[in-house]
C-alpha atoms as a PDB file:
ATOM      1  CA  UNK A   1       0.000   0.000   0.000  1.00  0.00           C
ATOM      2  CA  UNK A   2       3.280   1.951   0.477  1.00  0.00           C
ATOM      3  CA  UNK A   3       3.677   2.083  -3.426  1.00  0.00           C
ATOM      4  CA  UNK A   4       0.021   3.789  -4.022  1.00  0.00           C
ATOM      5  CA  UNK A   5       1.318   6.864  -1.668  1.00  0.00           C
ATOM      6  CA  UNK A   6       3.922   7.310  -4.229  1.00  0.00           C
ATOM      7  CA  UNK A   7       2.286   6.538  -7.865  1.00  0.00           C
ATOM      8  CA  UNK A   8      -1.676   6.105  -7.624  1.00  0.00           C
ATOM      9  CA  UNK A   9      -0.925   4.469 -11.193  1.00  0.00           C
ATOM     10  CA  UNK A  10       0.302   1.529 -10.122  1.00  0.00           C
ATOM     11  CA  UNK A  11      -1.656  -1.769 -10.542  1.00  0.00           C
ATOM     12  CA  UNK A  12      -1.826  -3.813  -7.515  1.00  0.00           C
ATOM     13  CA  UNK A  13      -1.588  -7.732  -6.797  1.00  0.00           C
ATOM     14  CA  UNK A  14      -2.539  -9.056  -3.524  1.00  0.00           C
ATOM     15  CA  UNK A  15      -0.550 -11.821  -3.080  1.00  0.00           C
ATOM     16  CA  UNK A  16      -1.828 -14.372  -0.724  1.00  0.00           C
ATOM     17  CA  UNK A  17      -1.087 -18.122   0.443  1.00  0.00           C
ATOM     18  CA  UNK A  18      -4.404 -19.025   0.989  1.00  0.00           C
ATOM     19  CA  UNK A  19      -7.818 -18.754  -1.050  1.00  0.00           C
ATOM     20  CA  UNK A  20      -9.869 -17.632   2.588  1.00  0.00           C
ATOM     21  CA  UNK A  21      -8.941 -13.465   1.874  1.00  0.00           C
ATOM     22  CA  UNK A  22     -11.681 -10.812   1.903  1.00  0.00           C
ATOM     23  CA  UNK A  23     -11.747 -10.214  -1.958  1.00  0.00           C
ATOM     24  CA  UNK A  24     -13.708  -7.038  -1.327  1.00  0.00           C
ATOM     25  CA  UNK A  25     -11.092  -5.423   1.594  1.00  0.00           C
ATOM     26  CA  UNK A  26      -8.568  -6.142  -1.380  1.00  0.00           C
ATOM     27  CA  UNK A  27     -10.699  -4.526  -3.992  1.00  0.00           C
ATOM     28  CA  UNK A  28     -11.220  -1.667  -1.706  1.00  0.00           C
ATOM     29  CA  UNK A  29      -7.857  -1.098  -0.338  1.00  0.00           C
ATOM     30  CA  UNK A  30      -6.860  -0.856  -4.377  1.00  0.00           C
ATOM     31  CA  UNK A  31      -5.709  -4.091  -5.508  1.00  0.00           C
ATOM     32  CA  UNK A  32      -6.659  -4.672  -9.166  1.00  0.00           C
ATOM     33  CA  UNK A  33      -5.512  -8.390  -9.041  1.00  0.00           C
ATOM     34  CA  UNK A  34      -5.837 -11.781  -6.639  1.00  0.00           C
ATOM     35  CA  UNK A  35      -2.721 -13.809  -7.220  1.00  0.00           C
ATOM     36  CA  UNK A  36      -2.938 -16.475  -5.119  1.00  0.00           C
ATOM     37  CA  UNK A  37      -1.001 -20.367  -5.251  1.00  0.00           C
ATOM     38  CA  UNK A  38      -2.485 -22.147  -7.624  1.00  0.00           C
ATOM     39  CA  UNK A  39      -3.519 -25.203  -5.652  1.00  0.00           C
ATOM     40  CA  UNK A  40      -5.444 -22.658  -3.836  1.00  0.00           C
ATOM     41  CA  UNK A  41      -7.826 -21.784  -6.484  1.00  0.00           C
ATOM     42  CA  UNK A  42     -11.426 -23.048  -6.810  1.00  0.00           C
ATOM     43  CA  UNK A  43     -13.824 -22.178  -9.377  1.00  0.00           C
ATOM     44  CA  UNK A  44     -16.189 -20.496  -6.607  1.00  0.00           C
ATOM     45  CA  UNK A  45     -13.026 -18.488  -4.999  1.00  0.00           C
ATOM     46  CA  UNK A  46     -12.166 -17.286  -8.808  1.00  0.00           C
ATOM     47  CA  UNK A  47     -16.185 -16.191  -9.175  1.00  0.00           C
ATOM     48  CA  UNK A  48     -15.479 -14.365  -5.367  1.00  0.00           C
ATOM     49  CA  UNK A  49     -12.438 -12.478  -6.618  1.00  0.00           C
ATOM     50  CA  UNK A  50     -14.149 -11.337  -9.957  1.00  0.00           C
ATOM     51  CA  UNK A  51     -17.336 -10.568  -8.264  1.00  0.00           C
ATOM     52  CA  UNK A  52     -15.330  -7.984  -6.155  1.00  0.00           C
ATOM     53  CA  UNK A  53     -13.543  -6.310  -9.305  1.00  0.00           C
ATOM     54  CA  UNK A  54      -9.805  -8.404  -9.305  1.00  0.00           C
ATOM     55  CA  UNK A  55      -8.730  -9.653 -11.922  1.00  0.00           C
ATOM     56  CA  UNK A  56      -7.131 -13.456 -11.160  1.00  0.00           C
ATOM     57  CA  UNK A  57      -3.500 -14.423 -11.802  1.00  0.00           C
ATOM     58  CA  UNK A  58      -2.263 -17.784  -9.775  1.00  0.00           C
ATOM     59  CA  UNK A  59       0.900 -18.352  -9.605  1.00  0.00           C
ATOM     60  CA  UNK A  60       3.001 -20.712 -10.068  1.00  0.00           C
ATOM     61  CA  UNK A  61       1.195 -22.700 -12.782  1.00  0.00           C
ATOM     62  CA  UNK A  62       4.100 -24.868 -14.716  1.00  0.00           C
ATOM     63  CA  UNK A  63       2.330 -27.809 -15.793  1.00  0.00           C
ATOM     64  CA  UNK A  64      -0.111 -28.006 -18.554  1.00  0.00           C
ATOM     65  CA  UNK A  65      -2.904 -30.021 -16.769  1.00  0.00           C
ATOM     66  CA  UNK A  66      -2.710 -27.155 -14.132  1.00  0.00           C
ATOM     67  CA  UNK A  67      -3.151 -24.387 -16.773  1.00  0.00           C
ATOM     68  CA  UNK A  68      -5.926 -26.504 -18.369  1.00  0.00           C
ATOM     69  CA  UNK A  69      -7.352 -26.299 -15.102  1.00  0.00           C
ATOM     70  CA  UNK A  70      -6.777 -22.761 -14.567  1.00  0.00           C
ATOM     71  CA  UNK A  71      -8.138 -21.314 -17.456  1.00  0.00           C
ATOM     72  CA  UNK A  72     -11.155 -23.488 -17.408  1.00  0.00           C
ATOM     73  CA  UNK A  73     -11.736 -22.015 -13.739  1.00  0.00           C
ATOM     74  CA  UNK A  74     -11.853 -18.568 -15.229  1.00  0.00           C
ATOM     75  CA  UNK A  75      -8.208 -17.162 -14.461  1.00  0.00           C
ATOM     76  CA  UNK A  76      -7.282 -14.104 -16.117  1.00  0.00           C
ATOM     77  CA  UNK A  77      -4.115 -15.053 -16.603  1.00  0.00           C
ATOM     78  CA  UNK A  78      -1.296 -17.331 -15.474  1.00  0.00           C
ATOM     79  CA  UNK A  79       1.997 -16.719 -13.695  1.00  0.00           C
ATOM     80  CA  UNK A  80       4.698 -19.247 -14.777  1.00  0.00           C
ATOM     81  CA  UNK A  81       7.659 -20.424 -15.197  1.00  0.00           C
ATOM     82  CA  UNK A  82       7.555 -22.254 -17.922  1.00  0.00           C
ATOM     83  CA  UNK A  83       5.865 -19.678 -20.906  1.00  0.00           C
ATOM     84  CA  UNK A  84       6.454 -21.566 -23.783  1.00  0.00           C
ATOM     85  CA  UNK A  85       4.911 -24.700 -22.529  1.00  0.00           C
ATOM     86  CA  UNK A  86       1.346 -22.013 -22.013  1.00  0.00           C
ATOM     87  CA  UNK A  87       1.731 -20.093 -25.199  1.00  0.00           C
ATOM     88  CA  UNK A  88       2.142 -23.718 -26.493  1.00  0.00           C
ATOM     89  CA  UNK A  89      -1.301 -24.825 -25.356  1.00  0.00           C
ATOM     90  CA  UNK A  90      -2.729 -21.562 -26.798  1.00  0.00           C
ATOM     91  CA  UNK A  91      -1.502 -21.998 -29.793  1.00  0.00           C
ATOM     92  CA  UNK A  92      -3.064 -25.322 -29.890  1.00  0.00           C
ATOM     93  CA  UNK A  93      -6.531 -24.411 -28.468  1.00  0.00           C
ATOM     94  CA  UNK A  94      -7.287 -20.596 -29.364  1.00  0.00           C
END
């Protein structure tokens, strides 16, 4: 929250370790996206974050079952370390 005192500009992630945050405290406070551990994410906690304004971004999401699963729950987008395995599945399912 330090960072909006300086540039009001700046897009904000809440990072958290567990899927049990108050999506709208975040939203308020002036996150702009939920980013939380993958293996955390739900379809109904993805729906919670949305319905709250954030946009969702789990990380760390190497493994293309994962991603499958990811993007099927509604994720945003995908933090990873492996990017040419996701542009990969992309390419092969626009």
């Amino acid at each position: 929250m330090l960072v909006r005192q300086i540039d009001t500009t700046v897009r904000l992630s809440a990072l958290t370790k567990i899927d049990a945050i108050d999506f709208a405290d975040y939203a308020k406070k002036g996150a702009t996206y939920w980013s939380p551990p993958y293996l955390a994410v739900t379809d109904d906690s993805i729906a919670s974050a949305h319905a709250a304004g954030l946009l969702v971004l789990p990380w760390t999401v190497n493994l293309e079952p994962d991603m499958r699963r990811m993007i099927a729950a509604g994720a945003d987008g995908l933090i990873t370390d492996t990017p040419d395995a996701l542009l990969a599945l992309i390419d092969r399912h626009p």
